[in-house]
PDB file of N, CA and C in Angstrom:
ATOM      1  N   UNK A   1    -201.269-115.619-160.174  1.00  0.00           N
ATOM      2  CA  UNK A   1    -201.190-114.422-159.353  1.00  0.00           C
ATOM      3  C   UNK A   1    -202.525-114.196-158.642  1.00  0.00           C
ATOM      4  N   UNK A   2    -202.444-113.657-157.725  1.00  0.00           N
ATOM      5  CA  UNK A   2    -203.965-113.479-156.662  1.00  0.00           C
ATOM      6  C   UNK A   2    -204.471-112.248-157.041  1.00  0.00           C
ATOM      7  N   UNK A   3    -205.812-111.795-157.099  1.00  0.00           N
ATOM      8  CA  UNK A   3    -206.154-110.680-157.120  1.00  0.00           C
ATOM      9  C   UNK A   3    -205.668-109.666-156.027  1.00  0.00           C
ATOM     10  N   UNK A   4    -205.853-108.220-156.853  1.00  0.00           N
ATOM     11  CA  UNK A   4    -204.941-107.005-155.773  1.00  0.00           C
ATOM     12  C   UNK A   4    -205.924-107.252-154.854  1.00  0.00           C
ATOM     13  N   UNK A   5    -207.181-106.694-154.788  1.00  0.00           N
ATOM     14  CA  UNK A   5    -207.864-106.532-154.005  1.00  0.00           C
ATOM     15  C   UNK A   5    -207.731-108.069-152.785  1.00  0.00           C
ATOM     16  N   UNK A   6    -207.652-108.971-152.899  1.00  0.00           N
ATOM     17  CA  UNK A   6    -207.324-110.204-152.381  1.00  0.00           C
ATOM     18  C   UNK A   6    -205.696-109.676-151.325  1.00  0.00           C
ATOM     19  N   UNK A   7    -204.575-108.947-151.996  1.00  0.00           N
ATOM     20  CA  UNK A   7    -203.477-108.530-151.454  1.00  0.00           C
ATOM     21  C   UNK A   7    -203.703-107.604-150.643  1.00  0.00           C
ATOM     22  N   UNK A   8    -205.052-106.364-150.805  1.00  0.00           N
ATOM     23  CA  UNK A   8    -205.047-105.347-150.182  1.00  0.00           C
ATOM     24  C   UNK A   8    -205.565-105.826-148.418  1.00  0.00           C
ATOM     25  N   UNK A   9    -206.600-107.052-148.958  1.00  0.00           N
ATOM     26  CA  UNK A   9    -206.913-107.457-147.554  1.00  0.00           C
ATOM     27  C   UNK A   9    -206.073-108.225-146.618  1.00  0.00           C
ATOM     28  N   UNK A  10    -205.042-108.780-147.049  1.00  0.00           N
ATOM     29  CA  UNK A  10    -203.803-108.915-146.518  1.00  0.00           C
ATOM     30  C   UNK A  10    -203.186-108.180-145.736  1.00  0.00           C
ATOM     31  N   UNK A  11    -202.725-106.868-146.689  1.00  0.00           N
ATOM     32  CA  UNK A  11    -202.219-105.424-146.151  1.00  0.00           C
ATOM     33  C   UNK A  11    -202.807-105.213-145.162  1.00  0.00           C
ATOM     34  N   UNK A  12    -203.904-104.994-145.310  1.00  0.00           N
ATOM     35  CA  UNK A  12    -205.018-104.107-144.204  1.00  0.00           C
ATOM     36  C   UNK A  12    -204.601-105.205-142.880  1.00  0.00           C
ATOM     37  N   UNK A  13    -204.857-106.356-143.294  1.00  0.00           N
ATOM     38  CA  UNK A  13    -204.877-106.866-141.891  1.00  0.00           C
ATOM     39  C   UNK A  13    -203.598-106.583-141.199  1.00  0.00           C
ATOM     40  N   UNK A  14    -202.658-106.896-141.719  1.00  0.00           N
ATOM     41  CA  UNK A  14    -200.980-107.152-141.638  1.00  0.00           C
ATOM     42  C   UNK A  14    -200.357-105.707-141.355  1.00  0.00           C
ATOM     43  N   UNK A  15    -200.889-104.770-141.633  1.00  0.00           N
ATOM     44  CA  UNK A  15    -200.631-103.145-141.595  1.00  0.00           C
ATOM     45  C   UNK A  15    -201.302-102.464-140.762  1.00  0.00           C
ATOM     46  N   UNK A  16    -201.467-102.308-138.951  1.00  0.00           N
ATOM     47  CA  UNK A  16    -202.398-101.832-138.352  1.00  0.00           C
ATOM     48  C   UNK A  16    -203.064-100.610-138.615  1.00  0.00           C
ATOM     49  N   UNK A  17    -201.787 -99.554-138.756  1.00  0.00           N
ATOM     50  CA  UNK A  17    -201.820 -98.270-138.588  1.00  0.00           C
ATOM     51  C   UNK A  17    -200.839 -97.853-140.318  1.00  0.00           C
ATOM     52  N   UNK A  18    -201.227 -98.528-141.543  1.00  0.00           N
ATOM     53  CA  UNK A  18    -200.592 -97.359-142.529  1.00  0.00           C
ATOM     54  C   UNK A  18    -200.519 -96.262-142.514  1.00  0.00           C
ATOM     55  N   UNK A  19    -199.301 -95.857-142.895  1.00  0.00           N
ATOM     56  CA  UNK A  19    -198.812 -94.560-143.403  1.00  0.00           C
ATOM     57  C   UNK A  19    -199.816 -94.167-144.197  1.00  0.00           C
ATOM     58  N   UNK A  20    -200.073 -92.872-143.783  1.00  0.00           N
ATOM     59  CA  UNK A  20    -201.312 -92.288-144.246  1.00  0.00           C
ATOM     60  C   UNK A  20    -201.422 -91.594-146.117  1.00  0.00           C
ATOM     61  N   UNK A  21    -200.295 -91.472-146.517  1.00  0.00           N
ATOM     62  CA  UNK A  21    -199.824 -91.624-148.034  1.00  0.00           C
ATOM     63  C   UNK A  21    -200.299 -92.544-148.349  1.00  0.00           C
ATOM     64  N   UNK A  22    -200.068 -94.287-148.200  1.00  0.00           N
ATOM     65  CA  UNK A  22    -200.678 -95.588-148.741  1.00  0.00           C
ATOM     66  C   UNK A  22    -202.295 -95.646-148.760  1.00  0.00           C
ATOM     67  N   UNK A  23    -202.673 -94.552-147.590  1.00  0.00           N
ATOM     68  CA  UNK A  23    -204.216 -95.145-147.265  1.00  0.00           C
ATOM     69  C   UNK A  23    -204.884 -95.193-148.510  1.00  0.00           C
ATOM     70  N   UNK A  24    -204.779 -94.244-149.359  1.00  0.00           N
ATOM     71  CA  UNK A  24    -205.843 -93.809-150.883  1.00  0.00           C
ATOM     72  C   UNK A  24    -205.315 -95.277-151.258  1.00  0.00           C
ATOM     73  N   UNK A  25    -204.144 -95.461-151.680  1.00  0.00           N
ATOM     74  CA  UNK A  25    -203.659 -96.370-152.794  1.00  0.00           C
ATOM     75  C   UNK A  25    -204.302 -97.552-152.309  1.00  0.00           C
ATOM     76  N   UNK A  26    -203.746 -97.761-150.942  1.00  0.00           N
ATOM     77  CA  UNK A  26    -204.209 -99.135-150.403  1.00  0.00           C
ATOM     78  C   UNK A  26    -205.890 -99.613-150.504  1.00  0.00           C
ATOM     79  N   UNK A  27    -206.716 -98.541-150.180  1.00  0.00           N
ATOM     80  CA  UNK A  27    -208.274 -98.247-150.462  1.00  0.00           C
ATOM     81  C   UNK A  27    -208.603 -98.708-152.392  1.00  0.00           C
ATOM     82  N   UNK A  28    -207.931 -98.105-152.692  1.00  0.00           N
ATOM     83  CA  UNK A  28    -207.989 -98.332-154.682  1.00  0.00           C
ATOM     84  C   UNK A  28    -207.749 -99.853-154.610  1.00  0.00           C
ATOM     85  N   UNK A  29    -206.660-100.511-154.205  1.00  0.00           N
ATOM     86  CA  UNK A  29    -206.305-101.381-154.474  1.00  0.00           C
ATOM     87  C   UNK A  29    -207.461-102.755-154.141  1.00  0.00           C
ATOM     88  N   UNK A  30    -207.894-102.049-153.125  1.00  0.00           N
ATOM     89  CA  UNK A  30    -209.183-103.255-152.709  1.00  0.00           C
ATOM     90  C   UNK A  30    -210.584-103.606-153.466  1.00  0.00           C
ATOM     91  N   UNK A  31    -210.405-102.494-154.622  1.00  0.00           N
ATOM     92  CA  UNK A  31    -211.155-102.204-155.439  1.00  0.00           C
ATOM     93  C   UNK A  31    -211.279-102.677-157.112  1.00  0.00           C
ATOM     94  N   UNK A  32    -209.468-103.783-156.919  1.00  0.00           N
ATOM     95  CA  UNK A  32    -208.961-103.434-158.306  1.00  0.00           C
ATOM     96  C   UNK A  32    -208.945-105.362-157.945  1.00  0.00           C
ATOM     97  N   UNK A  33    -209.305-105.913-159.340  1.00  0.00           N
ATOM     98  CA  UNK A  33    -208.625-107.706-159.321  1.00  0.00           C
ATOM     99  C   UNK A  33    -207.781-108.013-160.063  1.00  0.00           C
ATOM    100  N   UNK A  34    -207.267-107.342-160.816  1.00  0.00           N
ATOM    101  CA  UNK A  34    -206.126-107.049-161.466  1.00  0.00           C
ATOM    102  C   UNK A  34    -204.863-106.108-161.964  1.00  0.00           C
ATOM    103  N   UNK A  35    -203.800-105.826-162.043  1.00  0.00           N
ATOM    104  CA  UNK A  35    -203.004-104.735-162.363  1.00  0.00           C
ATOM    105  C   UNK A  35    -203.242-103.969-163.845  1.00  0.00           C
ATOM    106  N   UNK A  36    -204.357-104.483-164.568  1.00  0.00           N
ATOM    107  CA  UNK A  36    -204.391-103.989-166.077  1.00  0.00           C
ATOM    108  C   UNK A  36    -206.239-103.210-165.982  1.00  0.00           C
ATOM    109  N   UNK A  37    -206.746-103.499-164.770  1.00  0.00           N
ATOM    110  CA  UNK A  37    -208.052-102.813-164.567  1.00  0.00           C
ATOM    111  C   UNK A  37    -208.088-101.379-164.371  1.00  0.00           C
ATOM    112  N   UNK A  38    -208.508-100.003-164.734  1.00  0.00           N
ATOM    113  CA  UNK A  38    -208.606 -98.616-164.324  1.00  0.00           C
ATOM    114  C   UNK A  38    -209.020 -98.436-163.245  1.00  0.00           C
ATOM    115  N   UNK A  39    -208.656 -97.657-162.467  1.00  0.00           N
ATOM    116  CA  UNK A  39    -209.014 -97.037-161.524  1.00  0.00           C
ATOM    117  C   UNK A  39    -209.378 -95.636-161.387  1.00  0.00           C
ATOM    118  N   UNK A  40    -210.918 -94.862-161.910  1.00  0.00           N
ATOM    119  CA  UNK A  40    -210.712 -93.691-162.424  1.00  0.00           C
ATOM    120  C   UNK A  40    -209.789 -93.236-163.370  1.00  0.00           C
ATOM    121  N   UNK A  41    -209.159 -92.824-163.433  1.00  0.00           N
ATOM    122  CA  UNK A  41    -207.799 -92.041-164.660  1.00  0.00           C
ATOM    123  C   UNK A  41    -206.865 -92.612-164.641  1.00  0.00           C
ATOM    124  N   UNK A  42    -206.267 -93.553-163.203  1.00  0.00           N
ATOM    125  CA  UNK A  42    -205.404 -94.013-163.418  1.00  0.00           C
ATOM    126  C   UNK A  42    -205.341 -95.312-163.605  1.00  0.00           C
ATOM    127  N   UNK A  43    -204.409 -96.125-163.717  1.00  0.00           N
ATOM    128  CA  UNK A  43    -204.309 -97.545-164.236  1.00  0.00           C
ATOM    129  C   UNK A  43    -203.824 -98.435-163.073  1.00  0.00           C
ATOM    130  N   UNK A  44    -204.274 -99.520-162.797  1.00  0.00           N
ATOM    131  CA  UNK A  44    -204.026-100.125-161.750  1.00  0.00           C
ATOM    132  C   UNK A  44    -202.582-100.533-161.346  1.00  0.00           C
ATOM    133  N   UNK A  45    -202.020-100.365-162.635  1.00  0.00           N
ATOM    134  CA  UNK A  45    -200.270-100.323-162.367  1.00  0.00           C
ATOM    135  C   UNK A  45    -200.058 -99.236-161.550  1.00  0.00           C
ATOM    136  N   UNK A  46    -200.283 -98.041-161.904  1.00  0.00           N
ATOM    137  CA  UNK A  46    -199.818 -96.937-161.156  1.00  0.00           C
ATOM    138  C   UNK A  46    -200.567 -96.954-159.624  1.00  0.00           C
ATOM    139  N   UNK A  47    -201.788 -97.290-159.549  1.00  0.00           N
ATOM    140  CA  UNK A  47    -201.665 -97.523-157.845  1.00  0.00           C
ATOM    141  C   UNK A  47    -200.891 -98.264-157.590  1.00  0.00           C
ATOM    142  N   UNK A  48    -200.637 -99.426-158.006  1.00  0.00           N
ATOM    143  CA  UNK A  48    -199.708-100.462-157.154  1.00  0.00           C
ATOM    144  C   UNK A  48    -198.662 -99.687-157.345  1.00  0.00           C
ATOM    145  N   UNK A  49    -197.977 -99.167-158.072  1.00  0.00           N
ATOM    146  CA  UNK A  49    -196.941 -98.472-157.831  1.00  0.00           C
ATOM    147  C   UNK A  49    -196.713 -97.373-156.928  1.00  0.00           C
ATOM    148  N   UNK A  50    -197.931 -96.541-157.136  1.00  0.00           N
ATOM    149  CA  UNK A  50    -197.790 -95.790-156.009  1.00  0.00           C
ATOM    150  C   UNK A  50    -197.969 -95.801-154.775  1.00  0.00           C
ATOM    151  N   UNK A  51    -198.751 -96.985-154.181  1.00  0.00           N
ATOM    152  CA  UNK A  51    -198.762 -97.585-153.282  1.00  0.00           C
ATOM    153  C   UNK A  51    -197.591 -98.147-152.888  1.00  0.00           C
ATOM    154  N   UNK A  52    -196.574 -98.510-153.289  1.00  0.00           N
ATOM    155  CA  UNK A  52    -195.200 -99.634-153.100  1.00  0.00           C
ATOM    156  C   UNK A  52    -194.767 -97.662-152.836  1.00  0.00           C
ATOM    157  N   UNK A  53    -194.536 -97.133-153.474  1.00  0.00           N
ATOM    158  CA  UNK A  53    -194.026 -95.596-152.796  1.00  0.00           C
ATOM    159  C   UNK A  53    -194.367 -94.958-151.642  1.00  0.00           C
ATOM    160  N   UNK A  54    -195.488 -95.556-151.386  1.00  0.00           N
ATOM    161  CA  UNK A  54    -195.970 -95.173-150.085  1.00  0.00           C
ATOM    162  C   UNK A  54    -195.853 -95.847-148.841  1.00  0.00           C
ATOM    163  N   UNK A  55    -195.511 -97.206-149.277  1.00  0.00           N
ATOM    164  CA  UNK A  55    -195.518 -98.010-148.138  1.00  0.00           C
ATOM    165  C   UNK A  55    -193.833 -98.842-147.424  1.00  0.00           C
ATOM    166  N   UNK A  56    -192.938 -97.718-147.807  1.00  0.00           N
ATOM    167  CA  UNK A  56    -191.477 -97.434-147.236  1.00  0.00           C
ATOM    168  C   UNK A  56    -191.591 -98.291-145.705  1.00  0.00           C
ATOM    169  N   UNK A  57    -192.575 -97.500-144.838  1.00  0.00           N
ATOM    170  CA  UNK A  57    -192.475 -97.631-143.312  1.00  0.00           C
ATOM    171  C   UNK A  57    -193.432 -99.145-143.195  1.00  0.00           C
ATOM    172  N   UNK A  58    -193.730 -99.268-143.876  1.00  0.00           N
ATOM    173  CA  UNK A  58    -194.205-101.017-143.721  1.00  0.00           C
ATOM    174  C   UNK A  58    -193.286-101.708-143.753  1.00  0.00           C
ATOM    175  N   UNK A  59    -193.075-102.438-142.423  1.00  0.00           N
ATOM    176  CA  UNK A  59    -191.869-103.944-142.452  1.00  0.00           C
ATOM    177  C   UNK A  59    -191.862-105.120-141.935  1.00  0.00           C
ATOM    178  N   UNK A  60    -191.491-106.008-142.338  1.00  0.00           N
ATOM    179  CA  UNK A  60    -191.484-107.521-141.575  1.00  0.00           C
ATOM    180  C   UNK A  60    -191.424-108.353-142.764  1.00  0.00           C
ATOM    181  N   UNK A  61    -191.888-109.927-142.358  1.00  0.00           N
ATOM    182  CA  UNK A  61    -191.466-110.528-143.120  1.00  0.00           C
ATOM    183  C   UNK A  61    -193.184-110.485-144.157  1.00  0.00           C
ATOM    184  N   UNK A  62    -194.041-110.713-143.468  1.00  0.00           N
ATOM    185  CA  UNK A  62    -195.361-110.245-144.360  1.00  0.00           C
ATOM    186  C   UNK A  62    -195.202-108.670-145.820  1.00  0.00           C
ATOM    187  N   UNK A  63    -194.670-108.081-145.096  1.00  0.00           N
ATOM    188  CA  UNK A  63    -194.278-106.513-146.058  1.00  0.00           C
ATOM    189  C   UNK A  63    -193.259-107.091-147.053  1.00  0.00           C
ATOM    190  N   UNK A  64    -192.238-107.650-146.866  1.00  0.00           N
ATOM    191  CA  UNK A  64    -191.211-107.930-147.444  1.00  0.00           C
ATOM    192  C   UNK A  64    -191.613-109.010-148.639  1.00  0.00           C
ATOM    193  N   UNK A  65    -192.572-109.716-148.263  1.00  0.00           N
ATOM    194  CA  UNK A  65    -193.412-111.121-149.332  1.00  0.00           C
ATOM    195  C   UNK A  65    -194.000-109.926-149.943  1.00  0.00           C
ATOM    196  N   UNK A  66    -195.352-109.645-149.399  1.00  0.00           N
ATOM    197  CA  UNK A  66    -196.383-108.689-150.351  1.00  0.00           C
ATOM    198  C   UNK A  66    -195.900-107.921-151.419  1.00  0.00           C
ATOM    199  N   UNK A  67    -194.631-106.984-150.858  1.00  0.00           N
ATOM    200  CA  UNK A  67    -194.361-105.779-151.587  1.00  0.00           C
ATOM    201  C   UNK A  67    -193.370-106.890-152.851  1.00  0.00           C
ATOM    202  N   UNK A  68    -192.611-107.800-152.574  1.00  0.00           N
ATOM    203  CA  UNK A  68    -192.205-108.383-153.798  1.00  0.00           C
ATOM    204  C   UNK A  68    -193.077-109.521-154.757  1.00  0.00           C
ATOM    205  N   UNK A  69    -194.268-109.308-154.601  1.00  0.00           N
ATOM    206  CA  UNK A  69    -195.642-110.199-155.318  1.00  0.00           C
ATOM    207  C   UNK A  69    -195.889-108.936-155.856  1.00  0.00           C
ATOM    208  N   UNK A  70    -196.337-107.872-155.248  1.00  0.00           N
ATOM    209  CA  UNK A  70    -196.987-106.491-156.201  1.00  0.00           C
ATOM    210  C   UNK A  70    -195.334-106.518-157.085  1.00  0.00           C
ATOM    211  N   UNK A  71    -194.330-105.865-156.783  1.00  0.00           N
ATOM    212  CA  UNK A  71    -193.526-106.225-157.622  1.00  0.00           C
ATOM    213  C   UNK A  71    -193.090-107.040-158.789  1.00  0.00           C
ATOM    214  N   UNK A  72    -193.416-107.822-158.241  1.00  0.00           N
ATOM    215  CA  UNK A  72    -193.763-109.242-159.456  1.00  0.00           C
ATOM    216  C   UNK A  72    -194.511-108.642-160.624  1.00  0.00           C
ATOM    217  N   UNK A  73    -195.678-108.101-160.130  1.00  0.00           N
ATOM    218  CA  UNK A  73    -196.708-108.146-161.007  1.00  0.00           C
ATOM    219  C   UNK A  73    -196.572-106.813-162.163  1.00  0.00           C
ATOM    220  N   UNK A  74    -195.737-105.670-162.164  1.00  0.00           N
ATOM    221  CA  UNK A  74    -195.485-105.009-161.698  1.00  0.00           C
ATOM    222  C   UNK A  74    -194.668-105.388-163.272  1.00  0.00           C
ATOM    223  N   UNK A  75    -193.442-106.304-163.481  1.00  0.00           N
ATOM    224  CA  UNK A  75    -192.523-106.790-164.446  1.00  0.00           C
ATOM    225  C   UNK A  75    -193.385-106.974-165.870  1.00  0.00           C
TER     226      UNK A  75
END
């Protein structure tokens, strides 16, 4: 599996203009190299999760890979 932060720079590139809900998560995530690392209080599961909640209006075939790799990880 690739580091989040490795996925977030993906996002960022691949995502011109996020939905402004994702921005925090997506920002955490660039911060995090794994899904079992903290992030302040919360746990890097729950950004990626809450990030995948936030990022509805993200689409294509790049969104559609990413969001089922965080998913993956996620199981």
């Amino acid at each position: 599996m690739r580091p989040i932060n490795a996925i977030a720079r993906e996002i960022a590139q691949d995502w011109r203009k996020p939905y402004f809900g994702a921005v925090p998560y997506l920002q955490a995530m660039s911060t995090l190299d794994n899904i079992n690392e903290p992030y302040g209080y919360d746990s890097g599961e729950s950004i990626v999760r809450y990030f995948l909640c936030n990022a509805s209006t993200w689409r294509g075939d790049n969104a559609r890979r990413i969001k089922a790799e965080l998913k993956e990880m996620l199981r």
